[in-house]
Protein backbone atom coordinates (compact mmCIF):
# COMPACT_ATOMS: atom_id res chain seq x y z
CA UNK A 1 16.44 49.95 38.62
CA UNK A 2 17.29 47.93 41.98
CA UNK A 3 17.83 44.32 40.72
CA UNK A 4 19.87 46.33 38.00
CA UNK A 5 21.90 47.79 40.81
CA UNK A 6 21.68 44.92 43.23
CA UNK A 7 23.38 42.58 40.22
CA UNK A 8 25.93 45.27 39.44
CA UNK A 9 27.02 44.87 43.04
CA UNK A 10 27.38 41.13 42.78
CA UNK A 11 29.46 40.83 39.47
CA UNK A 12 31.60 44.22 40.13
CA UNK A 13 35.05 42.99 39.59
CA UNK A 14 35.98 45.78 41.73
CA UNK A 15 34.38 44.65 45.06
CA UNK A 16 37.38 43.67 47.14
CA UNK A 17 36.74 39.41 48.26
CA UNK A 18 37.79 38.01 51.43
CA UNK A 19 41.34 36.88 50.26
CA UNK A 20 40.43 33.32 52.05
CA UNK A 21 37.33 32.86 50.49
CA UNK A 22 38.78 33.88 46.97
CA UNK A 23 41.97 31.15 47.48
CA UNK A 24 38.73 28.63 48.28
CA UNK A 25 37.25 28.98 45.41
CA UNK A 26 39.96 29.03 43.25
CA UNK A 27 41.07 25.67 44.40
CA UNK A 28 37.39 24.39 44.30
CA UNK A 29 37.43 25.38 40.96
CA UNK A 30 40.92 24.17 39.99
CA UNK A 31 39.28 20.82 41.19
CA UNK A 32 36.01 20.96 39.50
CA UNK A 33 37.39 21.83 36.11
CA UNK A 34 39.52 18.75 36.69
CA UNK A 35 38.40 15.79 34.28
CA UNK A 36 39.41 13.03 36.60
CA UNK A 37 38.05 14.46 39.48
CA UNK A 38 34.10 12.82 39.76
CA UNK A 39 33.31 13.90 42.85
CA UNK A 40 34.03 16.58 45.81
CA UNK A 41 33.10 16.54 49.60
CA UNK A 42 33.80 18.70 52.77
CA UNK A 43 33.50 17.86 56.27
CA UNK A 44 35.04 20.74 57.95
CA UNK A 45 36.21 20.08 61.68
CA UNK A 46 36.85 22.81 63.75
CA UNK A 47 39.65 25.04 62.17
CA UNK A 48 40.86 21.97 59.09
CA UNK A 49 38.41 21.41 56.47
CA UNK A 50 38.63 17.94 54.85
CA UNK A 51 38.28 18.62 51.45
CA UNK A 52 37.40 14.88 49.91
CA UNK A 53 37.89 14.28 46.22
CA UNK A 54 37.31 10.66 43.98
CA UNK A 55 38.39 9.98 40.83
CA UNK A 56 37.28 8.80 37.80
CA UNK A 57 40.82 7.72 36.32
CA UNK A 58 44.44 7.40 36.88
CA UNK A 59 45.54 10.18 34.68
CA UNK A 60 49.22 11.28 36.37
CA UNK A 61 49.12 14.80 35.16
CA UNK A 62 45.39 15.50 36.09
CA UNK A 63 46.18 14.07 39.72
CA UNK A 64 49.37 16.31 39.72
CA UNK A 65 47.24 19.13 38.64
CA UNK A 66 44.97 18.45 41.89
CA UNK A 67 48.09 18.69 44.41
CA UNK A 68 49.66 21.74 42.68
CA UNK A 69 46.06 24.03 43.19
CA UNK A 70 46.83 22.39 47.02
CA UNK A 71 50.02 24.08 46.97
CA UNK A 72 48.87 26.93 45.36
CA UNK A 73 46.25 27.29 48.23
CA UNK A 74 48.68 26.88 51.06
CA UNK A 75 51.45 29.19 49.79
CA UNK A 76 48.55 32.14 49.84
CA UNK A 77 49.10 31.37 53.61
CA UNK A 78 44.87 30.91 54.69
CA UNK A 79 44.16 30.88 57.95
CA UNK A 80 41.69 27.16 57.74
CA UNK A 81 43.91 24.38 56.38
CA UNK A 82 42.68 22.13 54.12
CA UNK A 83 43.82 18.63 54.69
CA UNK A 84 43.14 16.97 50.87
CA UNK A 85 42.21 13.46 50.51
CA UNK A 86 42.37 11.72 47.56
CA UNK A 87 40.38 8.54 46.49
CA UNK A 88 42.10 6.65 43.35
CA UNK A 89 40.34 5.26 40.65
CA UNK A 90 41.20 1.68 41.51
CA UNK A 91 40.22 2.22 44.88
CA UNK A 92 36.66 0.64 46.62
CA UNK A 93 33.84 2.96 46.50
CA UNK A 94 33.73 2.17 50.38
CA UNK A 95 37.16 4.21 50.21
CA UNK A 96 35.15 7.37 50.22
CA UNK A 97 33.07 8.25 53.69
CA UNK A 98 29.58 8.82 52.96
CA UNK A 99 29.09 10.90 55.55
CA UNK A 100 31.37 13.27 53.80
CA UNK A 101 28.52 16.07 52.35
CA UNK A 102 28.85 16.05 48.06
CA UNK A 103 29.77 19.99 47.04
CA UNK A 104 30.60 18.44 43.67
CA UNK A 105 29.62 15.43 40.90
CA UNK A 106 30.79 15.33 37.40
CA UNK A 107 27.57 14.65 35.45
């Protein structure tokens, strides 16, 4: 009866998330569930995370797709700003840092 209680906890849709953390992860998402979008990276200095993202193609509405969730995330007003960088398709693979740490890769 605990892990049954333990895992209602965890997928209760009424526990009430950190709003920042919830505006995080729906832009992560946003960006995951993108089809252009091959890989994501963070390397968070102090209070700006640098969210790092390289694509696979130069689809116009998928890359518009990737600065709207930006706006959406800003206009929820977070406290950590995101500064978003974007590596194009037609860019060098040297274009992306790899010291930037891989949250994300489409398989």
């Amino acid at each position: 009866m605990l892990k049954a209680t333990a895992l209602s906890r965890v997928l209760d849709p009424q526990q009430v998330a950190d709003p920042e953390v919830a505006a995080f992860q729906q832009l992560f998402g946003t960006l995951a569930a993108n089809p252009s979008v091959q890989v994501i990276g963070i390397n968070p200095l102090g209070t700006i995370i640098n969210l790092w993202v390289r694509l696979g193609d130069a689809d116009e509405g998928n890359e518009d797709a990737i600065y709207g969730a930006l706006q959406q995330y800003r206009a929820g007003g977070p406290e950590r700003l995101i500064d978003l960088h974007v590596v194009f398709a037609d860019e060098p693979e040297t274009a992306y840092p790899s010291s930037v740490r891989v949250l994300y890769r489409h398989a």
